[in-house]
N, C-alpha and C. Protein backbone atom coordinates (compact mmCIF):
# COMPACT_ATOMS: atom_id res chain seq x y z
N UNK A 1 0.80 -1.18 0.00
CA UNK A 1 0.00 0.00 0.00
C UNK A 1 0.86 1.26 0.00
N UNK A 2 0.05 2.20 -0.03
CA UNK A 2 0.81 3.64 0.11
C UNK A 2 1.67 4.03 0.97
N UNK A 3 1.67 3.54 2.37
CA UNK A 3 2.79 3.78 3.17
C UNK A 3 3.31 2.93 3.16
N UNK A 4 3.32 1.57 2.86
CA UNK A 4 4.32 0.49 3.16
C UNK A 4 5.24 0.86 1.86
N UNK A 5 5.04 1.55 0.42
CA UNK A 5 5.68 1.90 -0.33
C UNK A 5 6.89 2.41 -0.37
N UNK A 6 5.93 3.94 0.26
CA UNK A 6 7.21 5.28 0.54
C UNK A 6 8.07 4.98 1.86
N UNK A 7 7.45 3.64 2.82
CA UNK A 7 8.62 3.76 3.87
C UNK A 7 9.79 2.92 3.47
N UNK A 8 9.80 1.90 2.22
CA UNK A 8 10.44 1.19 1.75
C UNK A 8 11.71 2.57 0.79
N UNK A 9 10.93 3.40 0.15
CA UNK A 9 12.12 3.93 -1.08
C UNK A 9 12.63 4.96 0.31
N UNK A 10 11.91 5.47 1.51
CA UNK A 10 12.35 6.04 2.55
C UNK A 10 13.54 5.55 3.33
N UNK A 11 13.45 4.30 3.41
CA UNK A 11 14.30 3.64 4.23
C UNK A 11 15.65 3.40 3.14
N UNK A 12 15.15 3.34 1.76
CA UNK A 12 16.57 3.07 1.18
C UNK A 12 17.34 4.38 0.82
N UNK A 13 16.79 5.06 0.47
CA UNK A 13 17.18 6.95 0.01
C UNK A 13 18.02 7.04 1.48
N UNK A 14 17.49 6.67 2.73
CA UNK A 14 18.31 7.26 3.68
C UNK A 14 19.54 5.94 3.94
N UNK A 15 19.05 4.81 3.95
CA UNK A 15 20.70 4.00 3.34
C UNK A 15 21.68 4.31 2.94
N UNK A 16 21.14 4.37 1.51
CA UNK A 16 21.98 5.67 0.37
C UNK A 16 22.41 6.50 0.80
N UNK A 17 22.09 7.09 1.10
CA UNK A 17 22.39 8.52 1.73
C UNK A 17 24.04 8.40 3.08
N UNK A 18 23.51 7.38 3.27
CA UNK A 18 24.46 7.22 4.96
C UNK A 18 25.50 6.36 4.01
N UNK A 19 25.34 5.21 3.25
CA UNK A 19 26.50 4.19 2.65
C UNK A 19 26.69 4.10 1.39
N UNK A 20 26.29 4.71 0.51
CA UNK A 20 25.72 5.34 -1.15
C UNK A 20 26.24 4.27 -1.57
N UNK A 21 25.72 3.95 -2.88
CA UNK A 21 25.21 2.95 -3.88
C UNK A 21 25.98 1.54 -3.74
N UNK A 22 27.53 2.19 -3.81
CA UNK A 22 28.64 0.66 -3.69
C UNK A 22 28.08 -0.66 -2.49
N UNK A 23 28.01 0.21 -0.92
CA UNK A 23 27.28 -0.75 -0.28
C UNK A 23 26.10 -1.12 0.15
N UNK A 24 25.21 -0.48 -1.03
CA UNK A 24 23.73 -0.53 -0.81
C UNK A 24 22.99 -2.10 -0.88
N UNK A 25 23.15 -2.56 -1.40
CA UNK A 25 22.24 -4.22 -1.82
C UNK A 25 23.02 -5.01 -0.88
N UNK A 26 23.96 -4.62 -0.37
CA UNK A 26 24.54 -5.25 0.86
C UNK A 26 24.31 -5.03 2.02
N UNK A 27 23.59 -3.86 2.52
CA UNK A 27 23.31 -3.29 3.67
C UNK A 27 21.59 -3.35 4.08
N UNK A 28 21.04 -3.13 2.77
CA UNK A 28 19.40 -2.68 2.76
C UNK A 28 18.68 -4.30 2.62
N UNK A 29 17.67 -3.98 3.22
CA UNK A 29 16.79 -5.35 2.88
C UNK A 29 15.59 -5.23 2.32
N UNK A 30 15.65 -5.82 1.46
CA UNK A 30 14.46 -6.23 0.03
C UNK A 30 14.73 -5.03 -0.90
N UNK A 31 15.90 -4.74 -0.98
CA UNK A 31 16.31 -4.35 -1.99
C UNK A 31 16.41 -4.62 -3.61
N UNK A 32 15.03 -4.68 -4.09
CA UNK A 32 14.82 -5.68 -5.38
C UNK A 32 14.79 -4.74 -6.49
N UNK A 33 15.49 -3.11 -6.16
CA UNK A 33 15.12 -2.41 -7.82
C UNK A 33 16.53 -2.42 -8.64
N UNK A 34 16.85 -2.56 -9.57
CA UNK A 34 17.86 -2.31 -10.68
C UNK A 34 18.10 -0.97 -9.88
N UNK A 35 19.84 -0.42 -10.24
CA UNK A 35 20.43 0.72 -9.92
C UNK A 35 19.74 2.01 -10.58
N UNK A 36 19.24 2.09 -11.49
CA UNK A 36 19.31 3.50 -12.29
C UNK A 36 18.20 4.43 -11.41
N UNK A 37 17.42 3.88 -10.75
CA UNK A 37 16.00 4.97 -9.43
C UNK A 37 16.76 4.79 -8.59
N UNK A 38 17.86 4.00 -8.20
CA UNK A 38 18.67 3.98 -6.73
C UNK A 38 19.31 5.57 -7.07
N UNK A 39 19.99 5.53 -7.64
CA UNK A 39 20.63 7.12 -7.99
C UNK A 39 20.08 8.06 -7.87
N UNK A 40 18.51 7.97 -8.02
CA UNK A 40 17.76 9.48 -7.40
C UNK A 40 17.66 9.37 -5.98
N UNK A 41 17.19 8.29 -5.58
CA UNK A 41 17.25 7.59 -4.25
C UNK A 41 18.46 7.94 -3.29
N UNK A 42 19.57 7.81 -4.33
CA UNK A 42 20.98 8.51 -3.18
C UNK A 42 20.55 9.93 -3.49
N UNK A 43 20.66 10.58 -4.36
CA UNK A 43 20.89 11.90 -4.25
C UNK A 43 19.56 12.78 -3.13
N UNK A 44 18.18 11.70 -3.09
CA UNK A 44 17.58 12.57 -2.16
C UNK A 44 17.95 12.05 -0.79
N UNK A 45 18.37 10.81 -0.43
CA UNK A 45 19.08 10.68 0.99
C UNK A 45 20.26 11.61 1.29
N UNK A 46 20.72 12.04 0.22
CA UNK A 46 22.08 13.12 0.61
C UNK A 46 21.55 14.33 0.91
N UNK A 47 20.10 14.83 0.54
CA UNK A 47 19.63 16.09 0.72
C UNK A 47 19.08 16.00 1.80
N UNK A 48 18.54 15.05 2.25
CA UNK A 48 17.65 14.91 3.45
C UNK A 48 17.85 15.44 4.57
N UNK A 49 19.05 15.93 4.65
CA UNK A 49 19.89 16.07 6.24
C UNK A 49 19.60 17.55 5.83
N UNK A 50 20.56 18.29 4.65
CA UNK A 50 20.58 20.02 4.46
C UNK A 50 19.12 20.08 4.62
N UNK A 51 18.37 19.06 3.47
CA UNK A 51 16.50 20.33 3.46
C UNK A 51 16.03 20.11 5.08
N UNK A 52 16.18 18.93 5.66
CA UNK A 52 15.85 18.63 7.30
C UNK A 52 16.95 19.76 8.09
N UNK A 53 17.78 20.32 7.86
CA UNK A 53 17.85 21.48 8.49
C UNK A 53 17.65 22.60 8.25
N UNK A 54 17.35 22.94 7.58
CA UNK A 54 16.84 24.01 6.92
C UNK A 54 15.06 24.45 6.99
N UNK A 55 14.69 22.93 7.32
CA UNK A 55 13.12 23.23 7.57
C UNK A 55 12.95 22.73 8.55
N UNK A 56 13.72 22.66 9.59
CA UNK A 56 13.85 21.93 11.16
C UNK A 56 13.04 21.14 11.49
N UNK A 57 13.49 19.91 10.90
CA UNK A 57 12.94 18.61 10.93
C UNK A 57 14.14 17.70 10.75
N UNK A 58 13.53 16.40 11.29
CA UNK A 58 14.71 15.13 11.15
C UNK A 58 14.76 15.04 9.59
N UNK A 59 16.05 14.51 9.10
CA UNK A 59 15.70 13.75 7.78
C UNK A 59 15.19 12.57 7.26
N UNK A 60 15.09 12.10 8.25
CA UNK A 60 13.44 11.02 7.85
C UNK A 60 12.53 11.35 7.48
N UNK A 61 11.99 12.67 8.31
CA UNK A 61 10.62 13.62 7.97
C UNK A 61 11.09 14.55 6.78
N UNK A 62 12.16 15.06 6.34
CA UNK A 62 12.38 15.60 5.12
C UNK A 62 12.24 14.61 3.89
N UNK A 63 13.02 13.45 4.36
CA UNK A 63 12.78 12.48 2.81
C UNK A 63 11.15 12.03 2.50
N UNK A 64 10.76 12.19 3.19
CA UNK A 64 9.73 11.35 2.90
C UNK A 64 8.54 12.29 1.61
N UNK A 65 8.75 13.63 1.52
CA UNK A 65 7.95 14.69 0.36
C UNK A 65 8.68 14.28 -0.35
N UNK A 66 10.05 14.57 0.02
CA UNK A 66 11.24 14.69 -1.21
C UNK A 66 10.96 13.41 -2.22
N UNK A 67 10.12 11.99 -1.70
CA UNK A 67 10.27 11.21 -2.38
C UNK A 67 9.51 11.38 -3.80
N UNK A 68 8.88 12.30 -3.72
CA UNK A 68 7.55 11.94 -4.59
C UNK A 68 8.06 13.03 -5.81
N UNK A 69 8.48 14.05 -5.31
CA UNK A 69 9.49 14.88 -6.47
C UNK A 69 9.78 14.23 -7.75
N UNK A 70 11.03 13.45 -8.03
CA UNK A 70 11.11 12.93 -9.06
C UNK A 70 9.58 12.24 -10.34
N UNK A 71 8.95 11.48 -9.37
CA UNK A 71 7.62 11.36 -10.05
C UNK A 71 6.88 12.35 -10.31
N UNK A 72 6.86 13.30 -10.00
CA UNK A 72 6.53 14.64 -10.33
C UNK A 72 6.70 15.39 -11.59
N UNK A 73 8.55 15.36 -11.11
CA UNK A 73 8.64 15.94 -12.49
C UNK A 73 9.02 15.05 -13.76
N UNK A 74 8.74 13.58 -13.73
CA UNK A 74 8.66 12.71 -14.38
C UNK A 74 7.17 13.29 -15.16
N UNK A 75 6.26 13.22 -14.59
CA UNK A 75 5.07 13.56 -14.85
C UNK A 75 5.27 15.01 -15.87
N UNK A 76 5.51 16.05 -15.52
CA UNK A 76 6.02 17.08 -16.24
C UNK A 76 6.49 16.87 -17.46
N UNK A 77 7.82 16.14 -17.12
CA UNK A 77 8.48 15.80 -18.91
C UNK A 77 7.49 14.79 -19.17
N UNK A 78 7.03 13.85 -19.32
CA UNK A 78 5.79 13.01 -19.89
C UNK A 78 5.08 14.21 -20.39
N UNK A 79 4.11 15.71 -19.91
CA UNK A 79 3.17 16.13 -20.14
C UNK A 79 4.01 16.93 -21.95
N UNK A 80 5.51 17.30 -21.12
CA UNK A 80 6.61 18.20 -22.27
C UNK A 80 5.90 17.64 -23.60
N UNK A 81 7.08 16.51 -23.10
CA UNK A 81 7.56 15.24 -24.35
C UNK A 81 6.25 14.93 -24.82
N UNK A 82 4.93 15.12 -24.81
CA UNK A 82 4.00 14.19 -25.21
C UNK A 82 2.98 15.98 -25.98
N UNK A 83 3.32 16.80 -25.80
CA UNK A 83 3.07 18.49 -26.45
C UNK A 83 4.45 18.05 -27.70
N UNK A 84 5.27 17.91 -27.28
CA UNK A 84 6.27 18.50 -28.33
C UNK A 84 6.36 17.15 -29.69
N UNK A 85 5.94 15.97 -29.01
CA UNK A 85 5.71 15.08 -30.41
C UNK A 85 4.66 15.35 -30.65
N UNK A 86 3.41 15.64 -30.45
CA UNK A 86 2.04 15.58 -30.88
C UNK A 86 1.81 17.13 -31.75
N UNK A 87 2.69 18.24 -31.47
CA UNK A 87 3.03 19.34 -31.80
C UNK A 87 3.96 19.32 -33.19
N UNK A 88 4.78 18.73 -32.85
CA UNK A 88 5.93 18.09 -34.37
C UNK A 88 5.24 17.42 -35.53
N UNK A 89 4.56 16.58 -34.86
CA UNK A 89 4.08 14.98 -36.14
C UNK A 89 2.37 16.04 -36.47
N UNK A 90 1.77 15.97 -35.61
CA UNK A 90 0.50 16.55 -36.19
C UNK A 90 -0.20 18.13 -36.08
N UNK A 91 1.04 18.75 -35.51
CA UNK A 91 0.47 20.08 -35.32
C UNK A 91 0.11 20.88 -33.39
N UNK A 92 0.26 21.94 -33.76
CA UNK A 92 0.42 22.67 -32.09
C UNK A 92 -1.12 22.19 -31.29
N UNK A 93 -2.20 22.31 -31.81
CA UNK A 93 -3.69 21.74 -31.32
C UNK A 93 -2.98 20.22 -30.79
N UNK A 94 -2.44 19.32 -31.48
CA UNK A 94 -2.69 18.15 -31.02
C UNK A 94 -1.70 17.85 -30.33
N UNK A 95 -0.22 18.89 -29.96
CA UNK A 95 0.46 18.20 -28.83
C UNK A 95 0.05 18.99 -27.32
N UNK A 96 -1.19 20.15 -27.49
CA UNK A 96 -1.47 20.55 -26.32
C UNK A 96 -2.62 19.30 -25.97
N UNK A 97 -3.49 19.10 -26.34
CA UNK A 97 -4.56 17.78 -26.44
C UNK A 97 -3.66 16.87 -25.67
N UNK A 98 -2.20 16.56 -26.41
CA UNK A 98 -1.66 14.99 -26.21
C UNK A 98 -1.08 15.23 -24.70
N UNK A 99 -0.85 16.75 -24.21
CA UNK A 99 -0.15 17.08 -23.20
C UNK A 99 -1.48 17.19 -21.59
N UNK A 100 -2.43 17.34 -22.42
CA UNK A 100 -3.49 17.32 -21.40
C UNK A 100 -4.34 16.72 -20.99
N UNK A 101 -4.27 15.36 -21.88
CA UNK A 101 -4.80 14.10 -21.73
C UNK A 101 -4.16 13.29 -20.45
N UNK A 102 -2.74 13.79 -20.48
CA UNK A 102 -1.94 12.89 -19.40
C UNK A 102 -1.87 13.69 -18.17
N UNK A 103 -1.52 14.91 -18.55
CA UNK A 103 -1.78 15.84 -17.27
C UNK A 103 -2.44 16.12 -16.18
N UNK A 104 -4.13 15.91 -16.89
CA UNK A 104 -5.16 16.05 -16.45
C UNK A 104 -5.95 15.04 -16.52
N UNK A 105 -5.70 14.16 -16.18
CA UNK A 105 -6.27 12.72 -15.47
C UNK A 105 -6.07 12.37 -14.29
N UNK A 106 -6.67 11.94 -13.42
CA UNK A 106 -6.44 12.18 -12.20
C UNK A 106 -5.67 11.28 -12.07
N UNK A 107 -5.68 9.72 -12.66
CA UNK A 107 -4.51 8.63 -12.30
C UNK A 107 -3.27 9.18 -12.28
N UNK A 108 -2.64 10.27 -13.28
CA UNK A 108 -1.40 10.38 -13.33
C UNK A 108 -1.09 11.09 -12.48
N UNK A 109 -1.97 12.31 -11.46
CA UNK A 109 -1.36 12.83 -10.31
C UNK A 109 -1.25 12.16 -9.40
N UNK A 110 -2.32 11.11 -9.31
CA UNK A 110 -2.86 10.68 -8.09
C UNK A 110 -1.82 9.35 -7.65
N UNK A 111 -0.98 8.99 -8.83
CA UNK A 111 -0.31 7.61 -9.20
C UNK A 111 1.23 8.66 -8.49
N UNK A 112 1.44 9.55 -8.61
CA UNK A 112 2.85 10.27 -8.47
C UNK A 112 3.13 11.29 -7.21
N UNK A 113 2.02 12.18 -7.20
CA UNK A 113 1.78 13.41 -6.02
C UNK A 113 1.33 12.67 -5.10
N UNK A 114 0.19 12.06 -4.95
CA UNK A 114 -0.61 11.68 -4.15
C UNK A 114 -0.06 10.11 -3.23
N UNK A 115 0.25 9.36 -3.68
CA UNK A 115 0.41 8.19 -3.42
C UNK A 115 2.11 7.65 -3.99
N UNK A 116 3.03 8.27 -4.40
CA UNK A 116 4.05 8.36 -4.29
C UNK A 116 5.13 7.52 -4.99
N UNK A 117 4.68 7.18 -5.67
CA UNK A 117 5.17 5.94 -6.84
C UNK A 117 6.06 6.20 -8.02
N UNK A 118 6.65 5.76 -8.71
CA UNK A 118 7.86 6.45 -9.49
C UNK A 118 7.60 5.72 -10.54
N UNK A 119 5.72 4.98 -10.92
CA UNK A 119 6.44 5.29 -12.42
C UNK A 119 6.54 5.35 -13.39
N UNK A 120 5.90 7.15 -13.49
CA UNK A 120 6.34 8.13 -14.19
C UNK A 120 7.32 8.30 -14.92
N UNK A 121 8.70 8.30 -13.84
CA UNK A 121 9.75 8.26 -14.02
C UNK A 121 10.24 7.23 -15.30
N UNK A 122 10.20 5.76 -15.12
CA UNK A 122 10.13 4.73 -16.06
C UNK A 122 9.48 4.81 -17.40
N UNK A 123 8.21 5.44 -17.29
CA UNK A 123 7.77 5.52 -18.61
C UNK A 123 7.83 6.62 -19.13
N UNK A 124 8.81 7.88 -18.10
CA UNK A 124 9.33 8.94 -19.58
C UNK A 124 10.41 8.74 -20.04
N UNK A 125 11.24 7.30 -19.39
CA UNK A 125 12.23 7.08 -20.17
C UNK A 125 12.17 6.29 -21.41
N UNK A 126 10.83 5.37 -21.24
CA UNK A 126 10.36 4.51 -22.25
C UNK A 126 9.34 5.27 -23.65
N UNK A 127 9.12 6.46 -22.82
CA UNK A 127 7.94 7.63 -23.79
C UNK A 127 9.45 8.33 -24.85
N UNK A 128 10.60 8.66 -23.96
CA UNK A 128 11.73 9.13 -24.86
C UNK A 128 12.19 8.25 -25.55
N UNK A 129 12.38 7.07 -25.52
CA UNK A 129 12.91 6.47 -26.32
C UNK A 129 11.79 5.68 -27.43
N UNK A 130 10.38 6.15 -27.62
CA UNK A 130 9.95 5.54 -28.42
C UNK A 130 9.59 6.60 -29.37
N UNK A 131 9.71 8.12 -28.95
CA UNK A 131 9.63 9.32 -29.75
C UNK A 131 10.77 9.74 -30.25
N UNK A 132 11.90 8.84 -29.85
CA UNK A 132 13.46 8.86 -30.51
C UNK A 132 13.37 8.05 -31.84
N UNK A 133 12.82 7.09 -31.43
CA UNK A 133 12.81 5.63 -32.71
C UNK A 133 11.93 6.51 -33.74
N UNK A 134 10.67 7.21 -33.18
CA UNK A 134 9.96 7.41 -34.57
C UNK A 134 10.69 9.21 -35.25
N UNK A 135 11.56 9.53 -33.90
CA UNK A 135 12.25 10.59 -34.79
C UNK A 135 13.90 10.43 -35.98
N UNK A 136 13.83 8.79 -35.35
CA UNK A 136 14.81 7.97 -36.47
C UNK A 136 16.45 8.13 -35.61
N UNK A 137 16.55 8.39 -34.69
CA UNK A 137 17.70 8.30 -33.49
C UNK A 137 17.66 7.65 -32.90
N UNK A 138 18.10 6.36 -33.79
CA UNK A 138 18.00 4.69 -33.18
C UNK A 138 19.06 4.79 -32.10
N UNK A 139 20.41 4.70 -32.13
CA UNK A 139 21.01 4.44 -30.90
C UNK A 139 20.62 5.22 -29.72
N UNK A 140 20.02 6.41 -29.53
CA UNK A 140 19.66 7.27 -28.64
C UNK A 140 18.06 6.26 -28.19
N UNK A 141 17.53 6.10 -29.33
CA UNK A 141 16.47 4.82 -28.44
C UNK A 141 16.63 3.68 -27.96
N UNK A 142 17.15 2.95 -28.73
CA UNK A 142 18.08 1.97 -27.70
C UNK A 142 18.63 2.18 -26.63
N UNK A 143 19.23 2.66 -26.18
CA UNK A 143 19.84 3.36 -24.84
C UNK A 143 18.79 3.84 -24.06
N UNK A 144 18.01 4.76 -24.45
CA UNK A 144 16.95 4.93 -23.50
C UNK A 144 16.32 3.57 -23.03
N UNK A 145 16.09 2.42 -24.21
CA UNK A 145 15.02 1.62 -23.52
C UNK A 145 16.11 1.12 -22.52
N UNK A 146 17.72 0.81 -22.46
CA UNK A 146 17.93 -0.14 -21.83
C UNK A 146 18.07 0.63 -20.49
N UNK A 147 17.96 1.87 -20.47
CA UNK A 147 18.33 2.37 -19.42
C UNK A 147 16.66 2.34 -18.18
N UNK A 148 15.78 2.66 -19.44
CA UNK A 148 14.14 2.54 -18.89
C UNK A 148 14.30 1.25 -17.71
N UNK A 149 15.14 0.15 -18.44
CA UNK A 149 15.08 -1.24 -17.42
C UNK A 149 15.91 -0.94 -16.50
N UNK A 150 16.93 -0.35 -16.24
CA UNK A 150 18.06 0.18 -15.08
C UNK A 150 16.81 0.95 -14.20
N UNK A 151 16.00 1.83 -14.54
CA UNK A 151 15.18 2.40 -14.28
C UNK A 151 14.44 1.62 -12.73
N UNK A 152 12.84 0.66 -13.88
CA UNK A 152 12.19 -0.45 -13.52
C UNK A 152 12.21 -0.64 -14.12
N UNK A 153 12.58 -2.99 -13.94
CA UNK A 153 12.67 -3.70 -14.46
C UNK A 153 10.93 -3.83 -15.43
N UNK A 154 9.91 -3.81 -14.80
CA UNK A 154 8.25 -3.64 -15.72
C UNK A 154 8.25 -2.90 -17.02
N UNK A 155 9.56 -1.61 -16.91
CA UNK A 155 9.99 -0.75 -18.38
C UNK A 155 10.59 -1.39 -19.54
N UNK A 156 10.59 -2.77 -19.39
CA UNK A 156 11.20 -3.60 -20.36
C UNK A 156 10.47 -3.50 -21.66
N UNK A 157 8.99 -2.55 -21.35
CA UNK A 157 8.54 -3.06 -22.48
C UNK A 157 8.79 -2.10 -23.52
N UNK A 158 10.16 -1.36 -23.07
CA UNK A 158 10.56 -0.20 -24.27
C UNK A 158 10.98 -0.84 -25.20
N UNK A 159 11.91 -1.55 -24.52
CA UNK A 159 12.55 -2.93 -25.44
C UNK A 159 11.93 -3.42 -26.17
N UNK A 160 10.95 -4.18 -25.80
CA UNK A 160 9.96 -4.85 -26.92
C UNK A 160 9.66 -4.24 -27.52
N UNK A 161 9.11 -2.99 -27.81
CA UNK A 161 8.87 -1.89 -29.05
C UNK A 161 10.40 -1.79 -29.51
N UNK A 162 11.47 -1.28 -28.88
CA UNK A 162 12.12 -0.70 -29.64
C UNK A 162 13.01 -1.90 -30.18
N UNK A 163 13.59 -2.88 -30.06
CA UNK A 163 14.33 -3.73 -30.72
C UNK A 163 13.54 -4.49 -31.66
N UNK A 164 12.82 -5.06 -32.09
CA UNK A 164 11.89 -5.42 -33.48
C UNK A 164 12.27 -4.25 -34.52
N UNK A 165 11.91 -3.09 -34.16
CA UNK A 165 11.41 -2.14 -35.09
C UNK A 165 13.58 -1.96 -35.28
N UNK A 166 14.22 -2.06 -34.80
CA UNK A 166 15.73 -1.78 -34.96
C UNK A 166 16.43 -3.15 -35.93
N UNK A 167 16.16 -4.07 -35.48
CA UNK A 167 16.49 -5.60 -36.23
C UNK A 167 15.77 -4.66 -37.23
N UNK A 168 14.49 -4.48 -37.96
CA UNK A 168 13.86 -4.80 -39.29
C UNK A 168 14.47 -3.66 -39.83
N UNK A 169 14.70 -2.65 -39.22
CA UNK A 169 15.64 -1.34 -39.60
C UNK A 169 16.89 -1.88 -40.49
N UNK A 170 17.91 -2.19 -39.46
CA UNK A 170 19.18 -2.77 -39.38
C UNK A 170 19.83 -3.68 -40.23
N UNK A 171 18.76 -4.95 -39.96
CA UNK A 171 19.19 -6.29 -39.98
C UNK A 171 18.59 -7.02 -41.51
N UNK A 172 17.37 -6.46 -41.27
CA UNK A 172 16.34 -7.26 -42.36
C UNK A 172 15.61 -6.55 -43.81
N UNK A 173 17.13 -5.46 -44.06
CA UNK A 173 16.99 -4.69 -45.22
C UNK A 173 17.49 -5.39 -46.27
């Protein structure tokens, strides 16, 4: 559920934070995400202490807003990225439409602001790399998808879009 969530990326951000990344999967328990969200994860356990003094609070009680940030502005570039292809391929009407469809649904705040989940994050790496492939900047999509899985491992399915469409590119001309 919602708090058993955020006390889990809570408890590892402040791990991170105290033993950063090298001795993390050695120290933390149920540590089951791929590295690439651990890295936001350290960098907000490293803040936790300055913004917790600064707003005179422990940094337990600072990390725990801080978590939801990144999904946030995950959410943001999703709303960008999804205006600026729909703006490119069919015109300025349809990337504000494509930008406010996602914006303004309540799942996507409610999935990120509200309830604290990251992922946003995952699928604007999987949303960039599939608006890379159709802008024809194959290695830049590739890389995104594999990084989408460094991300969350569930982002695999950039991959599956994007490697078919790269083989038939590539391979099967």
């Amino acid at each position: 559920g919602l708090t058993a969530d955020l006390g889990l990326f809570r408890s590892w951000a402040t791990t991170l934070g105290q033993v950063g990344p090298g001795a993390f999967y050695a120290s933390a328990a149920g540590a089951n995400y791929p590295p690439g969200y651990l890295y936001v994860l350290w960098l907000l356990g490293a803040l936790a202490h300055p913004v917790g003094a600064v707003l005179g609070v422990s940094a337990d009680q600072a990390v725990l807003p801080m978590l939801k940030l990144p999904a946030i502005a995950a959410d943001i570039g999703i709303g960008w990225l999804l205006y600026r292809a729909g703006r490119r391929w069919f015109g300025p009407r349809a990337g504000y439409v494509a930008a406010a469809l996602y914006l303004f649904i309540p799942v996507s705040w409610y999935d990120s602001a509200l309830w604290g989940q990251v992922d946003a994050v995952g699928t604007l790496v999987v949303l960039a790399a599939i608006v890379a492939l159709f802008e024809g900047l194959d290695a830049t999509a590739l890389g995104l998808a594999m990084l989408a899985v460094l991300v969350k491992p569930q982002d695999a399915i950039g991959l599956v879009v994007v490697l078919p469409i790269l083989v038939r590119r590539h391979l099967l001309q």
